[in-house]
PDB file of N, CA and C in Angstrom:
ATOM      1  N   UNK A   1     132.147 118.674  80.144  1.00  0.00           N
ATOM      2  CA  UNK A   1     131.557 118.559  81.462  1.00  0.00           C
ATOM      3  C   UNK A   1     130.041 118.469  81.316  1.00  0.00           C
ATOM      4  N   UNK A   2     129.725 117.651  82.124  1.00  0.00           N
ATOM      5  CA  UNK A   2     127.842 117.303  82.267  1.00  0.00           C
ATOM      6  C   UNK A   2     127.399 117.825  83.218  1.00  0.00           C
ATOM      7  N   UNK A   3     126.237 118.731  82.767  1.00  0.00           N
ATOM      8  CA  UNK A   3     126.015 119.644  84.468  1.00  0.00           C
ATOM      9  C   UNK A   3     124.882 119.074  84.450  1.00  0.00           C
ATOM     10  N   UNK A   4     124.000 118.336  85.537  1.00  0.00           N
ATOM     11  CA  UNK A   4     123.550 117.416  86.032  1.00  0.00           C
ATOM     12  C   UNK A   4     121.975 118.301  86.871  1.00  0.00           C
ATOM     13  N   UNK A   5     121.190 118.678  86.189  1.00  0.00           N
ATOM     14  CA  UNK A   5     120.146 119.395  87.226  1.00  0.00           C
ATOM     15  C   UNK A   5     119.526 118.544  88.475  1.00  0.00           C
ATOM     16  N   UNK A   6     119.561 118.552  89.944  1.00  0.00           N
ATOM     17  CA  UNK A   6     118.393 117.484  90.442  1.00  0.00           C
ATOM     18  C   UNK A   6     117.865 118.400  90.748  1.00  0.00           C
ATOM     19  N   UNK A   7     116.537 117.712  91.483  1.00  0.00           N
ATOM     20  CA  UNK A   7     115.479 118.595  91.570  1.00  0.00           C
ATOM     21  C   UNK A   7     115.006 117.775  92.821  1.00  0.00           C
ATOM     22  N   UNK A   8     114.255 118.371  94.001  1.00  0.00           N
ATOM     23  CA  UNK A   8     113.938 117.860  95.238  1.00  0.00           C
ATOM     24  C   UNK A   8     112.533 117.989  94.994  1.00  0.00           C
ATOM     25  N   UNK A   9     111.563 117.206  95.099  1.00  0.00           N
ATOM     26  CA  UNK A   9     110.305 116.803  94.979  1.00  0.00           C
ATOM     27  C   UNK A   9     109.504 116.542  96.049  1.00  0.00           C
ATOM     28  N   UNK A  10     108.137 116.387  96.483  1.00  0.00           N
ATOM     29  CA  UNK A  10     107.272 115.509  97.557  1.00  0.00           C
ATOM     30  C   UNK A  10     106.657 114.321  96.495  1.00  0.00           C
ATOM     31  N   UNK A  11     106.604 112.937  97.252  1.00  0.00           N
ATOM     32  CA  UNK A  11     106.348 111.858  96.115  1.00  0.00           C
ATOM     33  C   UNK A  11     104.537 112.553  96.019  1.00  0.00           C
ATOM     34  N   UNK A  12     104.198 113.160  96.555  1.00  0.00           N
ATOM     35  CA  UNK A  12     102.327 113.707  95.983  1.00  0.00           C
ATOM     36  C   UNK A  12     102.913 114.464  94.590  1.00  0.00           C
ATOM     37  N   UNK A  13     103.737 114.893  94.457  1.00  0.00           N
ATOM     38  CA  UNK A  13     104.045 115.147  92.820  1.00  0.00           C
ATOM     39  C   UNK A  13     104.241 114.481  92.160  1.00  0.00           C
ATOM     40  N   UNK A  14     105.022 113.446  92.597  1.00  0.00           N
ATOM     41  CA  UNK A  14     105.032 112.623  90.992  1.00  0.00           C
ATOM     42  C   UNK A  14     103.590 111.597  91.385  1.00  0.00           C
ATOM     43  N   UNK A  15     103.217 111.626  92.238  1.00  0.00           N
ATOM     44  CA  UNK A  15     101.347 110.901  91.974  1.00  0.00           C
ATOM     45  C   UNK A  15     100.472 112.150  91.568  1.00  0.00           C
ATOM     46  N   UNK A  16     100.436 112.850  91.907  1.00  0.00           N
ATOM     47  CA  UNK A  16      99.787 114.042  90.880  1.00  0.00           C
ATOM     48  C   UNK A  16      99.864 113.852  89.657  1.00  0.00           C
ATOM     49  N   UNK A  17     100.916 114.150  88.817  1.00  0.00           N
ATOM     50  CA  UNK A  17     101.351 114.097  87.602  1.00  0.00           C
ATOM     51  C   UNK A  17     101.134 112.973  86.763  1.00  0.00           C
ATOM     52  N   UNK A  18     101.669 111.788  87.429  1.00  0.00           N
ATOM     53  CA  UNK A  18     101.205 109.934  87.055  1.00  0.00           C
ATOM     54  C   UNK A  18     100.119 109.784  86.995  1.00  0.00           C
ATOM     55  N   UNK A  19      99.819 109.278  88.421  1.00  0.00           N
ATOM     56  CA  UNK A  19      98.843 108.645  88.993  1.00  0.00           C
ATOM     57  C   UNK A  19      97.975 109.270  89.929  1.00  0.00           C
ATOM     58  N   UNK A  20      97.310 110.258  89.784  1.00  0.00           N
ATOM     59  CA  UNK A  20      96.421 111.233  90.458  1.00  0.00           C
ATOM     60  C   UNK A  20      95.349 109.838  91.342  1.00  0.00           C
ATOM     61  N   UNK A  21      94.755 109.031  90.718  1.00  0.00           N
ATOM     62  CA  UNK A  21      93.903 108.309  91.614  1.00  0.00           C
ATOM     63  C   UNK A  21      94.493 107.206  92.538  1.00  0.00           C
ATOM     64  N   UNK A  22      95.605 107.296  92.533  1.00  0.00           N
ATOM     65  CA  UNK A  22      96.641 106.595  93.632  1.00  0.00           C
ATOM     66  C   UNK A  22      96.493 107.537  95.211  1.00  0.00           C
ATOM     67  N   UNK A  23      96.404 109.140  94.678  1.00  0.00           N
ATOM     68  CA  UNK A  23      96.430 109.750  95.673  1.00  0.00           C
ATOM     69  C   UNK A  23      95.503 108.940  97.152  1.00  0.00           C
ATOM     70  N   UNK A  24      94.629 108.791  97.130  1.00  0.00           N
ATOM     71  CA  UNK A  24      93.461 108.373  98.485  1.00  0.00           C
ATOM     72  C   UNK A  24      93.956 106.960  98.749  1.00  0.00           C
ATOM     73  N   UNK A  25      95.164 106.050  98.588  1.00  0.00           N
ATOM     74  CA  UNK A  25      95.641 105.128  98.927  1.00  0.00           C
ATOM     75  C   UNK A  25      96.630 105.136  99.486  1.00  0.00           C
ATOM     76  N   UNK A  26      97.551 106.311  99.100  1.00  0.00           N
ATOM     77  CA  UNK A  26      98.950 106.646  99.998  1.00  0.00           C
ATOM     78  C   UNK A  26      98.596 107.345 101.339  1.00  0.00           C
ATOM     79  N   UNK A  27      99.700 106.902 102.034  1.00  0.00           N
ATOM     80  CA  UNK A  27      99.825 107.778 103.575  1.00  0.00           C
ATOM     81  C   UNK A  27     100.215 109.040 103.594  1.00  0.00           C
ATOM     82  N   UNK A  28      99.594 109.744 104.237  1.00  0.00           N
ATOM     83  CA  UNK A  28     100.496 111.333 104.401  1.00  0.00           C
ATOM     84  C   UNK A  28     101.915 110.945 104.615  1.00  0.00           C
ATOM     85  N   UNK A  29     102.441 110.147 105.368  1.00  0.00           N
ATOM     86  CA  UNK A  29     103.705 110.195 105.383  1.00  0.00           C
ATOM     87  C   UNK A  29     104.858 109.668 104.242  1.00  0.00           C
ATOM     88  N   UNK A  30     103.604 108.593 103.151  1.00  0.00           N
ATOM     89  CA  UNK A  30     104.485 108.230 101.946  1.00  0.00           C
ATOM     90  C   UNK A  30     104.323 109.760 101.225  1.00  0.00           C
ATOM     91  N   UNK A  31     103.352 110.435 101.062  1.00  0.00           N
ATOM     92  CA  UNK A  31     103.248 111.210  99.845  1.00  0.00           C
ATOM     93  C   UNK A  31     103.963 112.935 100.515  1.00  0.00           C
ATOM     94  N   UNK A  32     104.396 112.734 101.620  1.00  0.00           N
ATOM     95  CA  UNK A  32     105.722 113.905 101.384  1.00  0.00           C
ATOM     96  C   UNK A  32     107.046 113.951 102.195  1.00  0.00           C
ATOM     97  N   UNK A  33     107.065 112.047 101.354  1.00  0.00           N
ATOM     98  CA  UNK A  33     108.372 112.109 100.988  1.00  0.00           C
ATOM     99  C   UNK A  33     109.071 112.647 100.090  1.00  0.00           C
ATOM    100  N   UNK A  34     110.227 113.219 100.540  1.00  0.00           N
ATOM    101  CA  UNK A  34     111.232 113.642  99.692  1.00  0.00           C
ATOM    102  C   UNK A  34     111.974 112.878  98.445  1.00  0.00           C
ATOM    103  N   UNK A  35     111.716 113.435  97.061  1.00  0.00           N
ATOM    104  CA  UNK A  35     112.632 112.549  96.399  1.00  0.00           C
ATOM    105  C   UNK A  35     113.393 113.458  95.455  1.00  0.00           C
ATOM    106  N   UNK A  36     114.165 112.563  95.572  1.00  0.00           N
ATOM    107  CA  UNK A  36     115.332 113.419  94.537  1.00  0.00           C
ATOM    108  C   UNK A  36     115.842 112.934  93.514  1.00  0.00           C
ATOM    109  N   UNK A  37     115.047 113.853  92.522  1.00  0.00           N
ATOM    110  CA  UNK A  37     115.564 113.494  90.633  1.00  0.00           C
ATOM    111  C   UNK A  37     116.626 114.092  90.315  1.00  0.00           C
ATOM    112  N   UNK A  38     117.274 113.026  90.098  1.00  0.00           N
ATOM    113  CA  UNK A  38     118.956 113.224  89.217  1.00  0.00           C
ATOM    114  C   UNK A  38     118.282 114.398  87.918  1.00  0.00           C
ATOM    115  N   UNK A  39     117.606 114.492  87.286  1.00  0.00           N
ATOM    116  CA  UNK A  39     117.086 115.525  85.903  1.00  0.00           C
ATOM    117  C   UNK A  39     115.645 115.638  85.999  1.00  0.00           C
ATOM    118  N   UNK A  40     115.350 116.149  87.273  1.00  0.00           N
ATOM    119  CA  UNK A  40     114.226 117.081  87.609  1.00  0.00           C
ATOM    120  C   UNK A  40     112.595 116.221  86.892  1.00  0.00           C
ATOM    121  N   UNK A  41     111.689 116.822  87.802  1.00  0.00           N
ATOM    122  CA  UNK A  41     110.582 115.976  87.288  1.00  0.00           C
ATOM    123  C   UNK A  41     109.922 116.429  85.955  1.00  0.00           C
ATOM    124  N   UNK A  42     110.299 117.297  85.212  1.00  0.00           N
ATOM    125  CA  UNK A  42     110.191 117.557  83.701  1.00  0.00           C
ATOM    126  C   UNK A  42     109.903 116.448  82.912  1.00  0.00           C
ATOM    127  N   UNK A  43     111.481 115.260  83.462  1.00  0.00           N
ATOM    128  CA  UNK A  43     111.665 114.540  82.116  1.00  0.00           C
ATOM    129  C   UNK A  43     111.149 112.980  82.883  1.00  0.00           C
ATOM    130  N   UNK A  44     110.862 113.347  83.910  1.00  0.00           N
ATOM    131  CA  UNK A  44     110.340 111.990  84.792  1.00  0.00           C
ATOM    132  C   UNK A  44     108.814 110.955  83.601  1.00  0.00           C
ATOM    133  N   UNK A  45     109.746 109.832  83.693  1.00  0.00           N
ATOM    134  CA  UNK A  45     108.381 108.979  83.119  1.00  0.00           C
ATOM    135  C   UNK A  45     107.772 108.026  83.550  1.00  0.00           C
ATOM    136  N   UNK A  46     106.835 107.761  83.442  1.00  0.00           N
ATOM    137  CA  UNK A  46     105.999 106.977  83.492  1.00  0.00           C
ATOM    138  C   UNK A  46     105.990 105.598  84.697  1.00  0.00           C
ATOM    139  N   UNK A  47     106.885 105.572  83.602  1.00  0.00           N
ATOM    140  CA  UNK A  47     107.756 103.722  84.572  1.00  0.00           C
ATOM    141  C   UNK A  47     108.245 104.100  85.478  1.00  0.00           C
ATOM    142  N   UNK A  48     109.138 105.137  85.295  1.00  0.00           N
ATOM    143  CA  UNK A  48     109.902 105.186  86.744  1.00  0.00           C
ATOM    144  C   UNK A  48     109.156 106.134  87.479  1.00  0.00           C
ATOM    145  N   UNK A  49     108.440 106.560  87.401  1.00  0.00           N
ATOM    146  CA  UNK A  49     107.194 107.474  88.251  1.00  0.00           C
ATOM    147  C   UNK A  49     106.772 106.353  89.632  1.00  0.00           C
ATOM    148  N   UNK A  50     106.275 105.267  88.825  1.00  0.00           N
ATOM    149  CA  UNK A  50     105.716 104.012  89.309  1.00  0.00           C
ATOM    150  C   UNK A  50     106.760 103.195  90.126  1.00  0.00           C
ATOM    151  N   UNK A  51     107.713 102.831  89.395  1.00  0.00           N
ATOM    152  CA  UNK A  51     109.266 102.519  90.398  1.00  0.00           C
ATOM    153  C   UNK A  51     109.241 102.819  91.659  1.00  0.00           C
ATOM    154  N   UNK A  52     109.519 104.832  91.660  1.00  0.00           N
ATOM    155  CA  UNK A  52     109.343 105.251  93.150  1.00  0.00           C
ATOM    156  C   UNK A  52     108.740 105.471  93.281  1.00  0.00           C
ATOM    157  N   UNK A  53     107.527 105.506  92.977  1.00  0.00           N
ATOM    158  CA  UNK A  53     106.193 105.263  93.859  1.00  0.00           C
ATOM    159  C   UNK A  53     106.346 103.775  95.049  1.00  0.00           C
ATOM    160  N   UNK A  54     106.524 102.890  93.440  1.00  0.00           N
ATOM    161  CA  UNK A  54     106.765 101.606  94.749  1.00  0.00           C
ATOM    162  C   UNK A  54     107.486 101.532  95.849  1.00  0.00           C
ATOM    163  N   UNK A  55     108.912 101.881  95.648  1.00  0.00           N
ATOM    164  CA  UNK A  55     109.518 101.884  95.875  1.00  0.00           C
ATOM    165  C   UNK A  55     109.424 102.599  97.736  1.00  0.00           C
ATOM    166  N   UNK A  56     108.664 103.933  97.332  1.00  0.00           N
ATOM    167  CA  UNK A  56     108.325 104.880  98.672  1.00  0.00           C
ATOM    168  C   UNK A  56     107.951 104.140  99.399  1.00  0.00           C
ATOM    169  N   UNK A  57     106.994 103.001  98.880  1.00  0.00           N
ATOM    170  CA  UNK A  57     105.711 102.351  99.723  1.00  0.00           C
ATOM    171  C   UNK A  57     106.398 101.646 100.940  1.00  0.00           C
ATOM    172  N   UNK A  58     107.060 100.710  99.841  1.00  0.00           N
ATOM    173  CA  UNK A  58     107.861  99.759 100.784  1.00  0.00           C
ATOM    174  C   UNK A  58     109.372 100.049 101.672  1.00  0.00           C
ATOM    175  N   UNK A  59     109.522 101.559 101.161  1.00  0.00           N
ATOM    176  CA  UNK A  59     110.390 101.536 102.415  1.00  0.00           C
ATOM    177  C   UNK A  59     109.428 102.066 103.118  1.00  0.00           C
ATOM    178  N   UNK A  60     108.363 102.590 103.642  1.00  0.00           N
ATOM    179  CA  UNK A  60     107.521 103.138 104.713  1.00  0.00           C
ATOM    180  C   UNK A  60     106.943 101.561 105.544  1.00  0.00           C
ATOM    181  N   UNK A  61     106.607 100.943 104.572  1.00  0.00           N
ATOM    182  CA  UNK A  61     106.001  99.761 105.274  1.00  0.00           C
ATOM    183  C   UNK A  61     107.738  99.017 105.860  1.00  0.00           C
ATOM    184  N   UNK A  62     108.518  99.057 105.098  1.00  0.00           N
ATOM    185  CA  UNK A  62     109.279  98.024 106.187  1.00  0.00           C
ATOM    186  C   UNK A  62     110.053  99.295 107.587  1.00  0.00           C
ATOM    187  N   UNK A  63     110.008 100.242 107.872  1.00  0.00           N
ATOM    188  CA  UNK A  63     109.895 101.269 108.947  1.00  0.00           C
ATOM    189  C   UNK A  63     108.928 100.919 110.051  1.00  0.00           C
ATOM    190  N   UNK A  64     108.148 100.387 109.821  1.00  0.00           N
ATOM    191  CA  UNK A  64     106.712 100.608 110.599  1.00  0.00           C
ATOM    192  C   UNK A  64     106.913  98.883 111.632  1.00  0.00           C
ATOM    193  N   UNK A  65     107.246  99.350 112.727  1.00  0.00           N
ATOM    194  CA  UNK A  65     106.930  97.817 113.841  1.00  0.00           C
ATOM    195  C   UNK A  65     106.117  96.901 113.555  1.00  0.00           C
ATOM    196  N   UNK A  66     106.346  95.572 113.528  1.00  0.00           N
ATOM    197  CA  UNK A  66     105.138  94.495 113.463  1.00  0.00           C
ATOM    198  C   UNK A  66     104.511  94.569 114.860  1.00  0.00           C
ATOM    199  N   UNK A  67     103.812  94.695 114.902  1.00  0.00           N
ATOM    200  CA  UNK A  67     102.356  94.545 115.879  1.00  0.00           C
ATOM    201  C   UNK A  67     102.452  92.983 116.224  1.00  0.00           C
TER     202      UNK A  67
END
């Protein structure tokens, strides 16, 4: 049996940890979003730091009404 740790996060942690000067470009509302690591942000890397980072962005931007 595989016991599986996740771990519930705000994405300002994994830009903390990454990408600290990303911080003053995200929205309060991208950076505490909730994310959830299948094996906790310990073993979180790099690439995929950046992934959902992107990833946050653009689901916030496609949420948001066209004007």
């Amino acid at each position: 049996m595989i016991f599986v740790e996740m771990e519930t996060v705000k994405l300002s942690q994994i830009v903390m940890k990454w990408f600290p000067d990303l911080m003053p470009s995200l929205k309060n509302n991208e950076l505490n979003s909730l994310i959830v690591l299948r094996d906790g942000l310990g073993i979180l890397e790099q690439d995929d730091a950046m992934e959902i980072i992107q990833y946050s962005i653009c689901e916030h931007q496609s949420s948001t009404p066209l004007q």
